[in-house]
N, C-alpha and C. Protein backbone atom coordinates (compact mmCIF):
# COMPACT_ATOMS: atom_id res chain seq x y z
N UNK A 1 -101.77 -22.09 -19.60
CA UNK A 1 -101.85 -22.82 -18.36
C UNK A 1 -102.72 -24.06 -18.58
N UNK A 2 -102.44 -24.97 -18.30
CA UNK A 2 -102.73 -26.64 -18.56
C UNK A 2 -104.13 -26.81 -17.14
N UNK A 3 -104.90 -27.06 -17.58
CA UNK A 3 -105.53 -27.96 -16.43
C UNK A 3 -105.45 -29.27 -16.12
N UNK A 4 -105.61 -29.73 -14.75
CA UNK A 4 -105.40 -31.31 -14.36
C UNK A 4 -106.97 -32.00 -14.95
N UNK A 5 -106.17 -32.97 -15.87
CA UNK A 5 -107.09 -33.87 -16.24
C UNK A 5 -107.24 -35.46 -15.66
N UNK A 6 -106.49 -35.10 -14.63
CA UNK A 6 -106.78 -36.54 -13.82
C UNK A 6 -105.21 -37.57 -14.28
N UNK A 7 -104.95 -39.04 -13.99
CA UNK A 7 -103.90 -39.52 -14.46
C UNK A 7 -104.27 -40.17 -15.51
N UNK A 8 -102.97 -40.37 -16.28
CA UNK A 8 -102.93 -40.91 -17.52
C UNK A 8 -103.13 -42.30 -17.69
N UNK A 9 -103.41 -42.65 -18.76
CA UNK A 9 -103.69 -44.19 -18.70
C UNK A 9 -102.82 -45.17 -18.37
N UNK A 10 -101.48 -44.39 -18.45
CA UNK A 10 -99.87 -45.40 -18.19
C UNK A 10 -100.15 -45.75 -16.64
N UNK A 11 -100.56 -44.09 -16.29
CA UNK A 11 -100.56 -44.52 -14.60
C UNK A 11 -101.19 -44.83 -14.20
N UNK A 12 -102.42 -44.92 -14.55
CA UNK A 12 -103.78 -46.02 -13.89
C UNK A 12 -103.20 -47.40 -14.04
N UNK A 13 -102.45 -47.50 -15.23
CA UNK A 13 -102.57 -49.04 -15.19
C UNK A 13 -101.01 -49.49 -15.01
N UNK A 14 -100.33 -48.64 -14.03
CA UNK A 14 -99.32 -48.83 -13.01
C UNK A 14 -99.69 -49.13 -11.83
N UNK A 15 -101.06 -48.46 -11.16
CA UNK A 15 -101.51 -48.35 -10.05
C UNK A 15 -102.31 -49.81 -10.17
N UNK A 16 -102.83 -50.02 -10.99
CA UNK A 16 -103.69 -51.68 -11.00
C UNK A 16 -102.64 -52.43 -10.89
N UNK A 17 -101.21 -52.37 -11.36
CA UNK A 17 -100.81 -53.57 -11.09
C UNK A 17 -99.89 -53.36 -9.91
N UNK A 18 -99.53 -52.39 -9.61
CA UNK A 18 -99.04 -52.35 -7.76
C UNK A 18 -100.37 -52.90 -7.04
N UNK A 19 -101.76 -52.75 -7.15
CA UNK A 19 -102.53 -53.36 -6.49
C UNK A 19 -102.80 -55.21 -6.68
N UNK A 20 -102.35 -55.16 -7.73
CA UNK A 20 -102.78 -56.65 -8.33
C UNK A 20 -101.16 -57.42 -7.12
N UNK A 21 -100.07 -56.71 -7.36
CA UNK A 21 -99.03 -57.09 -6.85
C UNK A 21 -98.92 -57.21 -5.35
N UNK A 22 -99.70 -56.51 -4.95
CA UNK A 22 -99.70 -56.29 -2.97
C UNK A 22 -100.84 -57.26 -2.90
N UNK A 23 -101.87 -57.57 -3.63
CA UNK A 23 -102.77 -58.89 -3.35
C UNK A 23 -101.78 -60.22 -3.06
N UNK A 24 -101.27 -60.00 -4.53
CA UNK A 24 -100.20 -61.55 -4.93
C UNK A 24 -99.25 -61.57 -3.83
N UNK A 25 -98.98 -60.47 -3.40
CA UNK A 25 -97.83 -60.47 -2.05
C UNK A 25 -98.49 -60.86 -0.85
N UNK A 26 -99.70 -60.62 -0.51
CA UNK A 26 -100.29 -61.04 0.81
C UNK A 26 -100.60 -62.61 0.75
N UNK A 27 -101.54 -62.91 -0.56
CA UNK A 27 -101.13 -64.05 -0.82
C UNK A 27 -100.13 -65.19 -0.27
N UNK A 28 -99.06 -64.98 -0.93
CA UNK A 28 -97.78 -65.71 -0.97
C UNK A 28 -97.70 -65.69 0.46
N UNK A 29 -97.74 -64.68 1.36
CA UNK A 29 -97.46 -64.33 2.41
C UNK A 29 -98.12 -65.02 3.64
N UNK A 30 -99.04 -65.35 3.07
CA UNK A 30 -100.61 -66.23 3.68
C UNK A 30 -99.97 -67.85 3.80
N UNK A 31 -99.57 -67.94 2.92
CA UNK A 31 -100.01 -69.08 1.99
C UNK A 31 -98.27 -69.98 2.92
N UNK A 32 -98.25 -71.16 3.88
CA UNK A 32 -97.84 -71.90 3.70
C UNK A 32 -96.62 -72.41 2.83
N UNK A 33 -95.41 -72.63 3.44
CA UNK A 33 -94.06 -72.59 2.68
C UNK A 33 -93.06 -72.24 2.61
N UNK A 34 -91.61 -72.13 2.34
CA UNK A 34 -90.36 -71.96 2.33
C UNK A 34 -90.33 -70.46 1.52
N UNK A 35 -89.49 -69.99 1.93
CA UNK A 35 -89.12 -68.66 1.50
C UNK A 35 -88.28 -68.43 0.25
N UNK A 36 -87.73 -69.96 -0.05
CA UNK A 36 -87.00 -70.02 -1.29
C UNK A 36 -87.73 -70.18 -2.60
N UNK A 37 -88.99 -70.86 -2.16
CA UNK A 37 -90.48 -70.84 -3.38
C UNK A 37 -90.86 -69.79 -3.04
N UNK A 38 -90.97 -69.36 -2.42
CA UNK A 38 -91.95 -67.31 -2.76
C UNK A 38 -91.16 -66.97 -3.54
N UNK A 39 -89.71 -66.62 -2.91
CA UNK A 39 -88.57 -65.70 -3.81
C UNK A 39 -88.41 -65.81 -5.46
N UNK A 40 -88.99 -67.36 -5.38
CA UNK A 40 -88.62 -68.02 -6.76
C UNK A 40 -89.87 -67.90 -7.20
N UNK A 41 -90.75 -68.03 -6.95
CA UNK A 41 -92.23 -67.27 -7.61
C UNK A 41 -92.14 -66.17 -8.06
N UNK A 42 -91.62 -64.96 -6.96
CA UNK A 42 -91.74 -63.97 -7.38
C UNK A 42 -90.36 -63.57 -8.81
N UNK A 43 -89.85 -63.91 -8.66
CA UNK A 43 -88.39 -63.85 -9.80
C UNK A 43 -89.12 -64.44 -11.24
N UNK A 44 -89.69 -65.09 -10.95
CA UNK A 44 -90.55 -65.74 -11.73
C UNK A 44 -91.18 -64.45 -12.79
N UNK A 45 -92.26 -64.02 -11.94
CA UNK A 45 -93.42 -63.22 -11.82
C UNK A 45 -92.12 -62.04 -12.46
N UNK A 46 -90.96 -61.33 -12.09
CA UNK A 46 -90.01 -60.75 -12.94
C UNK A 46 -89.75 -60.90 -14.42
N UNK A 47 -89.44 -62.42 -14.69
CA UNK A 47 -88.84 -62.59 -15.92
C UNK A 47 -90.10 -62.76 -16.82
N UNK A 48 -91.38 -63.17 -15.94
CA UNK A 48 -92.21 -63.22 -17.39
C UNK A 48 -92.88 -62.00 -17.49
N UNK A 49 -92.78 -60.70 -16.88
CA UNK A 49 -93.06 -59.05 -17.04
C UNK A 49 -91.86 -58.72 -18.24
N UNK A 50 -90.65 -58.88 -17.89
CA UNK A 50 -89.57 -58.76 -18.94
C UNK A 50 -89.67 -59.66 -20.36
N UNK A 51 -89.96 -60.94 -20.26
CA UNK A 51 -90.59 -61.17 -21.45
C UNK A 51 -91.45 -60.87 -22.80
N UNK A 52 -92.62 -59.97 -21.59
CA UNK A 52 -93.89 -59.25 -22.19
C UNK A 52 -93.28 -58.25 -23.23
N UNK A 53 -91.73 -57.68 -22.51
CA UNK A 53 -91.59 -56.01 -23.08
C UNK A 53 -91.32 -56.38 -24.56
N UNK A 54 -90.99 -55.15 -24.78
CA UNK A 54 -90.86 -55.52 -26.61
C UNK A 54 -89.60 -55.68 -26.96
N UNK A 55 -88.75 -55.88 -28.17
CA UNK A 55 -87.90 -56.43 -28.24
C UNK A 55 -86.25 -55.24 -27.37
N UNK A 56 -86.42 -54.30 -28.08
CA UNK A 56 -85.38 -53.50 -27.32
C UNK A 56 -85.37 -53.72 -25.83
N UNK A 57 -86.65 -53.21 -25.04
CA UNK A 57 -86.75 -52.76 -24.10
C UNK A 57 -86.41 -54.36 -22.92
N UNK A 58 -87.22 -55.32 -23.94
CA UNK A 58 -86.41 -56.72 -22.93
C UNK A 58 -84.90 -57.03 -23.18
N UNK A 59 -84.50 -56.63 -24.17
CA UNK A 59 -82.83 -57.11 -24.39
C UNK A 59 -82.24 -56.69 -22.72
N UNK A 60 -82.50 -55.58 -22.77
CA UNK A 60 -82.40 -54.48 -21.81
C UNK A 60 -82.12 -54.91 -20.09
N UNK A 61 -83.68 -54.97 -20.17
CA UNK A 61 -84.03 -55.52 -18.93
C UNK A 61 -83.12 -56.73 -18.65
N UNK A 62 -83.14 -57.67 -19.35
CA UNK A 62 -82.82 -59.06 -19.41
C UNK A 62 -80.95 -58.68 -19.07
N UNK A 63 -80.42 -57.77 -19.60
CA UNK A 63 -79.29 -57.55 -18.99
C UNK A 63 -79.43 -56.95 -17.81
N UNK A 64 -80.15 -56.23 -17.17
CA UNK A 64 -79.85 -55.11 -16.18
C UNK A 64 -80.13 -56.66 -14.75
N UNK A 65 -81.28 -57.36 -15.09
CA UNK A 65 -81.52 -58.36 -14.41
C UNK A 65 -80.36 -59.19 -13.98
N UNK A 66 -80.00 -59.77 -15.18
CA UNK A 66 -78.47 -60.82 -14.81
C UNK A 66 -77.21 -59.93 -13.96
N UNK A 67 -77.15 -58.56 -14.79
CA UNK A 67 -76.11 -57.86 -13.76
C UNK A 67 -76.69 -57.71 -12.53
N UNK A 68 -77.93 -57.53 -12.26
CA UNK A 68 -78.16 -56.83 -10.36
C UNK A 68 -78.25 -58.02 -9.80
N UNK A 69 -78.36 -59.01 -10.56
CA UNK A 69 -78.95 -60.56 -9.51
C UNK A 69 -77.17 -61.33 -9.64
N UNK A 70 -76.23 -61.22 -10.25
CA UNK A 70 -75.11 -61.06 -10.04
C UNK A 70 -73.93 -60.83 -9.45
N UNK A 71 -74.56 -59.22 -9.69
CA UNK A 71 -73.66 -58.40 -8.78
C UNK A 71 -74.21 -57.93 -7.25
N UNK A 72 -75.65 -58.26 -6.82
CA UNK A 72 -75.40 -57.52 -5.44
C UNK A 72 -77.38 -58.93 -4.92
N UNK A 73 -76.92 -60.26 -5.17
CA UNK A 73 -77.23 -61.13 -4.40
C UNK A 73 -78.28 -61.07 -3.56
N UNK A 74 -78.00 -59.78 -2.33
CA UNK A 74 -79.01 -60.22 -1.51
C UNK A 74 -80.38 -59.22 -2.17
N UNK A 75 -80.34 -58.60 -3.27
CA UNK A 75 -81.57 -58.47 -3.38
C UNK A 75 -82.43 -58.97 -4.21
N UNK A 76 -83.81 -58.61 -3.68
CA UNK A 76 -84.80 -59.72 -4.10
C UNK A 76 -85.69 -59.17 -5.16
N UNK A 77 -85.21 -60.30 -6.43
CA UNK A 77 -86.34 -59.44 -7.25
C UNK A 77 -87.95 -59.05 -6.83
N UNK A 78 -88.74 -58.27 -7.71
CA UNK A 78 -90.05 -58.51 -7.39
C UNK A 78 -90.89 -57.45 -8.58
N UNK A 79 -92.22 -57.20 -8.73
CA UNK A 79 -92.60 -56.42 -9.75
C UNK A 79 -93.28 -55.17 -8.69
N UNK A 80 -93.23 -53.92 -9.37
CA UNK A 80 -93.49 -52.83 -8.62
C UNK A 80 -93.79 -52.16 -9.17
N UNK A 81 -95.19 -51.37 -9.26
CA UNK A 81 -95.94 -50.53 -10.11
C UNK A 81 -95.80 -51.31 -11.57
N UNK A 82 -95.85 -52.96 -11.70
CA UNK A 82 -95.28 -53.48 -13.00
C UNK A 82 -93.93 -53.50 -13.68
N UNK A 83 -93.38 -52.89 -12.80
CA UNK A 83 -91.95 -52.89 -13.00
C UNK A 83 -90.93 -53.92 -12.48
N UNK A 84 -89.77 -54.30 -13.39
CA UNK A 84 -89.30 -55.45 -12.48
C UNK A 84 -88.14 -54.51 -11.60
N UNK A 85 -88.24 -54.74 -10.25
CA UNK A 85 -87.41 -54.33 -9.34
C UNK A 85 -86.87 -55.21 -8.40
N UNK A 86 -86.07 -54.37 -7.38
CA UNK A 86 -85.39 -55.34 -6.51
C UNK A 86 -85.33 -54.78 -5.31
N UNK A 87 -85.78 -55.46 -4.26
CA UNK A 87 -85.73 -55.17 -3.06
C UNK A 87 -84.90 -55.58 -2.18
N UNK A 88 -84.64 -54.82 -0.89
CA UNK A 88 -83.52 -55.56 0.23
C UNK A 88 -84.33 -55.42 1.39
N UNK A 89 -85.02 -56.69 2.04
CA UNK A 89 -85.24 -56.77 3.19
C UNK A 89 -86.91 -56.01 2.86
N UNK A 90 -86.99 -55.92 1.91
CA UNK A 90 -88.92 -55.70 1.32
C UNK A 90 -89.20 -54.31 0.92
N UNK A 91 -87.99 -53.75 0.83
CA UNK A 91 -87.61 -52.35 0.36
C UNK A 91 -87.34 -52.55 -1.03
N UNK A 92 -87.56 -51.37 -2.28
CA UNK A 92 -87.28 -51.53 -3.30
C UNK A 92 -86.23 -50.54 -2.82
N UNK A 93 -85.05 -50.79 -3.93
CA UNK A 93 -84.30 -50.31 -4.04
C UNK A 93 -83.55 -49.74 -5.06
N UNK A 94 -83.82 -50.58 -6.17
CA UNK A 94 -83.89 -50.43 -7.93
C UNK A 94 -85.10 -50.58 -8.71
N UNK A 95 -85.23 -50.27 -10.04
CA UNK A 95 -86.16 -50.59 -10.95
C UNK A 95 -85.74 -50.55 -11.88
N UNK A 96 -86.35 -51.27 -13.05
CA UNK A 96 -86.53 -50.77 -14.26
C UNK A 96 -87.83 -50.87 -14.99
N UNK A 97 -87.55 -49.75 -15.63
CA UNK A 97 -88.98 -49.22 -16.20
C UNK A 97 -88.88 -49.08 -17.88
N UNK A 98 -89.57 -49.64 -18.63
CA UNK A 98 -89.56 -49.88 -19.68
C UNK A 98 -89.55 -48.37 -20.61
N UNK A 99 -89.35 -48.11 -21.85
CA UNK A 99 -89.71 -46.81 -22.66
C UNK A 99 -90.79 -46.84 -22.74
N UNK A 100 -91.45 -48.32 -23.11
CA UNK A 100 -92.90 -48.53 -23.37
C UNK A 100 -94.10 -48.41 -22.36
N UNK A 101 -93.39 -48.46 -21.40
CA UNK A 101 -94.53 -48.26 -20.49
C UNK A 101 -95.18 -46.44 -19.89
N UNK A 102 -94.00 -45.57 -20.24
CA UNK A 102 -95.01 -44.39 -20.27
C UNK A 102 -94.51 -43.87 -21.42
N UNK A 103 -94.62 -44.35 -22.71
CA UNK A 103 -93.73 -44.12 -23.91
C UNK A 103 -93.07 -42.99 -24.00
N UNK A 104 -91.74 -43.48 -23.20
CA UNK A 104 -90.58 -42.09 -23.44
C UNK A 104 -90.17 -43.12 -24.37
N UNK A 105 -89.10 -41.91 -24.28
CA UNK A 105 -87.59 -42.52 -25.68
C UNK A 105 -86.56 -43.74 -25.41
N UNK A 106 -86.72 -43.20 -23.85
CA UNK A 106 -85.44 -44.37 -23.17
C UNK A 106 -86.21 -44.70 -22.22
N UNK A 107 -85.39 -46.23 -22.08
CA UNK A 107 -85.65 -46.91 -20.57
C UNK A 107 -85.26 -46.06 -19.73
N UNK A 108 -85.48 -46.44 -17.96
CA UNK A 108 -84.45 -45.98 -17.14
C UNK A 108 -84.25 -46.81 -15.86
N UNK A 109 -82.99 -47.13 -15.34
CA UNK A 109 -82.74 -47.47 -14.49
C UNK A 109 -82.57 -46.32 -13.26
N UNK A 110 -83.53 -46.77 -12.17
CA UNK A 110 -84.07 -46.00 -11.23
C UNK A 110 -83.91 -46.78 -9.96
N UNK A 111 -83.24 -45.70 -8.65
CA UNK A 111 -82.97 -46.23 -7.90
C UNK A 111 -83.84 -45.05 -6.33
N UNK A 112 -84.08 -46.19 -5.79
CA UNK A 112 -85.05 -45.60 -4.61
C UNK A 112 -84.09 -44.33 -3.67
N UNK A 113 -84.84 -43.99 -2.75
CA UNK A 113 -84.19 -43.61 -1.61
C UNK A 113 -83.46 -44.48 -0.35
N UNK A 114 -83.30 -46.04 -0.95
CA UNK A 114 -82.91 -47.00 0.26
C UNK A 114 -81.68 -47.44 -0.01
N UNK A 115 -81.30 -46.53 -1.45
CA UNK A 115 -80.30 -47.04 -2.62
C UNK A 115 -79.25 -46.08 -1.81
N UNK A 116 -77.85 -46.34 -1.34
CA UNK A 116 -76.89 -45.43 -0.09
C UNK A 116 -75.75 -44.76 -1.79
N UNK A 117 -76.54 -44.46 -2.28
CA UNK A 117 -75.93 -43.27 -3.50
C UNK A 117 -75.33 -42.41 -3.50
N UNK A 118 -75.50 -41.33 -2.44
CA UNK A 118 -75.16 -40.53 -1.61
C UNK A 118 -74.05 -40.03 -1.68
N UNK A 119 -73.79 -38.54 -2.44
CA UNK A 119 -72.37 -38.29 -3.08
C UNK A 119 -72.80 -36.85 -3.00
N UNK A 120 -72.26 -36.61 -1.58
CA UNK A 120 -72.61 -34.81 -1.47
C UNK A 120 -73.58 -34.81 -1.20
N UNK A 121 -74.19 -32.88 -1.50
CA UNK A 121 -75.68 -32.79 -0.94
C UNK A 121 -76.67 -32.93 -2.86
N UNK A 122 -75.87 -33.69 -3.79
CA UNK A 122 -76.59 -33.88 -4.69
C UNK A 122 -76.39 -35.24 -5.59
N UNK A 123 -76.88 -36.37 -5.91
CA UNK A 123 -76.22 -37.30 -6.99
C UNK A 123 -77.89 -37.83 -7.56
N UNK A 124 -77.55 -38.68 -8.64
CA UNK A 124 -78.43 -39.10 -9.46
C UNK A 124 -79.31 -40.31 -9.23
N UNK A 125 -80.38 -40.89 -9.53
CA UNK A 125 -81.09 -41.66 -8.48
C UNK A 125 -82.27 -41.93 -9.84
N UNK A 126 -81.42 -41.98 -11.41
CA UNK A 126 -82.75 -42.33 -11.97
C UNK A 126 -81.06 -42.11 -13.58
N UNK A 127 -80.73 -43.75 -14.18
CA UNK A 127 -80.10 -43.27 -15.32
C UNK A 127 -81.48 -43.61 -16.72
N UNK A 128 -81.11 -42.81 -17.77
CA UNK A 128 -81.69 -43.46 -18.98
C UNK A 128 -80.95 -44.42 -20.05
N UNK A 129 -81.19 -45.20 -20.22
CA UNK A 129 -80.72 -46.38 -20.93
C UNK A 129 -81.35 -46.18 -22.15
N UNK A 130 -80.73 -46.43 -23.22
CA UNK A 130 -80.87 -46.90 -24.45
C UNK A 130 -80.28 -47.97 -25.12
N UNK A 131 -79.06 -48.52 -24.30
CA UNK A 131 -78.37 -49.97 -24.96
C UNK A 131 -77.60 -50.18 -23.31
N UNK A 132 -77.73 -51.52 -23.49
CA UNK A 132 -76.44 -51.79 -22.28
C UNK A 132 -75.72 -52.14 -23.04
N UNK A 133 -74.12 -52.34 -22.92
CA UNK A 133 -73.20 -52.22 -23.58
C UNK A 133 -72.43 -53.11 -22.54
N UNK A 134 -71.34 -53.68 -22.36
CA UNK A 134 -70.45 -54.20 -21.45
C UNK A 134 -69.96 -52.68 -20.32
N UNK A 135 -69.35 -51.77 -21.10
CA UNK A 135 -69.44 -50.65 -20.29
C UNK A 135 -70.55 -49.91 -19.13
N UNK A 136 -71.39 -50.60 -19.78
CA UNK A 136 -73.22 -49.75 -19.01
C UNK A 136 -73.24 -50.66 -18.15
N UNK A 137 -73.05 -52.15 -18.59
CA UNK A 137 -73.40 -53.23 -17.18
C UNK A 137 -71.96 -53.30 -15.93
N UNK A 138 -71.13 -52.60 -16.24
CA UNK A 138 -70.17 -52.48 -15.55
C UNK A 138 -70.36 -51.29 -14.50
N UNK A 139 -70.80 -50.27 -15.00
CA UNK A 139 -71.78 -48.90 -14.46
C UNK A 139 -72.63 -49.67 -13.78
N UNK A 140 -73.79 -50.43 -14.24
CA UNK A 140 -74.70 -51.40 -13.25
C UNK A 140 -74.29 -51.48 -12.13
N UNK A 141 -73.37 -52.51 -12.46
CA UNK A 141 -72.72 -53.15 -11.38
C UNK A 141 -72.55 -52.93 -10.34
N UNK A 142 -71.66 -51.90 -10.33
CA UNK A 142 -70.83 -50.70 -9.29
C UNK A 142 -72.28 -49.91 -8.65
N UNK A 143 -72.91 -49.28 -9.89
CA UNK A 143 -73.92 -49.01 -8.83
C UNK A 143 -74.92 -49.58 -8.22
N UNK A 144 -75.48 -50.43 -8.30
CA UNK A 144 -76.19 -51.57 -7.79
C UNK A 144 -75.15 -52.25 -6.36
N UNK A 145 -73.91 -52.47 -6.37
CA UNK A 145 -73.37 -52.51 -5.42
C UNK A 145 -73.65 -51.23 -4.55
N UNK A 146 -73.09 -50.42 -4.89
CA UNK A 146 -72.92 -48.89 -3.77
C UNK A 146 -73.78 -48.61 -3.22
N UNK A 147 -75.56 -49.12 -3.61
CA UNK A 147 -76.67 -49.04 -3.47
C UNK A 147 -76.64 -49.77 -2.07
N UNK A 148 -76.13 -51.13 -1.82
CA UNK A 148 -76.94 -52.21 -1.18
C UNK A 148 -75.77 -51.81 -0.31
N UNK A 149 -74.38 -51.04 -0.43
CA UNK A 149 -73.43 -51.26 0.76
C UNK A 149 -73.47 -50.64 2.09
């Protein structure tokens, strides 16, 4: 039997940057201006988190990005627990989460409870990625649509 040793260092320093991120959001929020420069700040604030990752894990991202900002428009990128995600109307609704960031094996594309997935009284709400492929971003696609419909 394991005792609780408190959270891990992945998740402390998930939780610093959801806090660093709800500052930067009140911020922006404060702050004087068009809604098309926040959005674009924050997309911003996306691609240079995806930059950071390492080489697999941004190929990755960098596809899952072009397919969801593609295929389903009205949502808005943004970073979440450090993750680049996407929201509708200030809801996350997707993510992706690097291997590297709580060093599993695979990425995963992860989708909230705002995501309309909903297939019976059971369906999936979290895939693991290891390559996107034309086939995988086509899977994206569709689901990232079905999500926002």
């Amino acid at each position: 039997m394991s005792t609780y040793e408190g959270f891990t260092a992945e998740e402390r320093a998930a939780m610093k940057d959801h806090a660093q991120e709800m500052k930067t959001a009140a911020r922006r929020s404060a702050r004087p201006g068009k809604a098309a420069e926040k959005a674009a700040e924050a997309e911003r604030d996306v691609l240079t988190k995806i930059a950071e990752m390492r080489d697999s894990d941004r190929i990755m991202a960098e596809r899952v990005h072009a397919v969801i900002m593609a295929g389903a428009p009205v949502l808005a990128p943004k970073l979440w627990y450090g993750m680049p995600a996407y929201a509708l109307d200030g809801k996350i609704v997707c993510f992706f989460q690097s291997a590297e960031k709580f060093k599993a094996r695979y990425a995963t594309l992860g989708f909230s409870d705002q995501a309309r997935l909903d297939e019976g009284t059971m369906w999936a709400a979290g895939f693991a990625l290891t390559e996107v492929t034309p086939e995988v971003e086509a899977r994206i696609d569709a689901l990232v649509k079905q999500a926002v419909s």
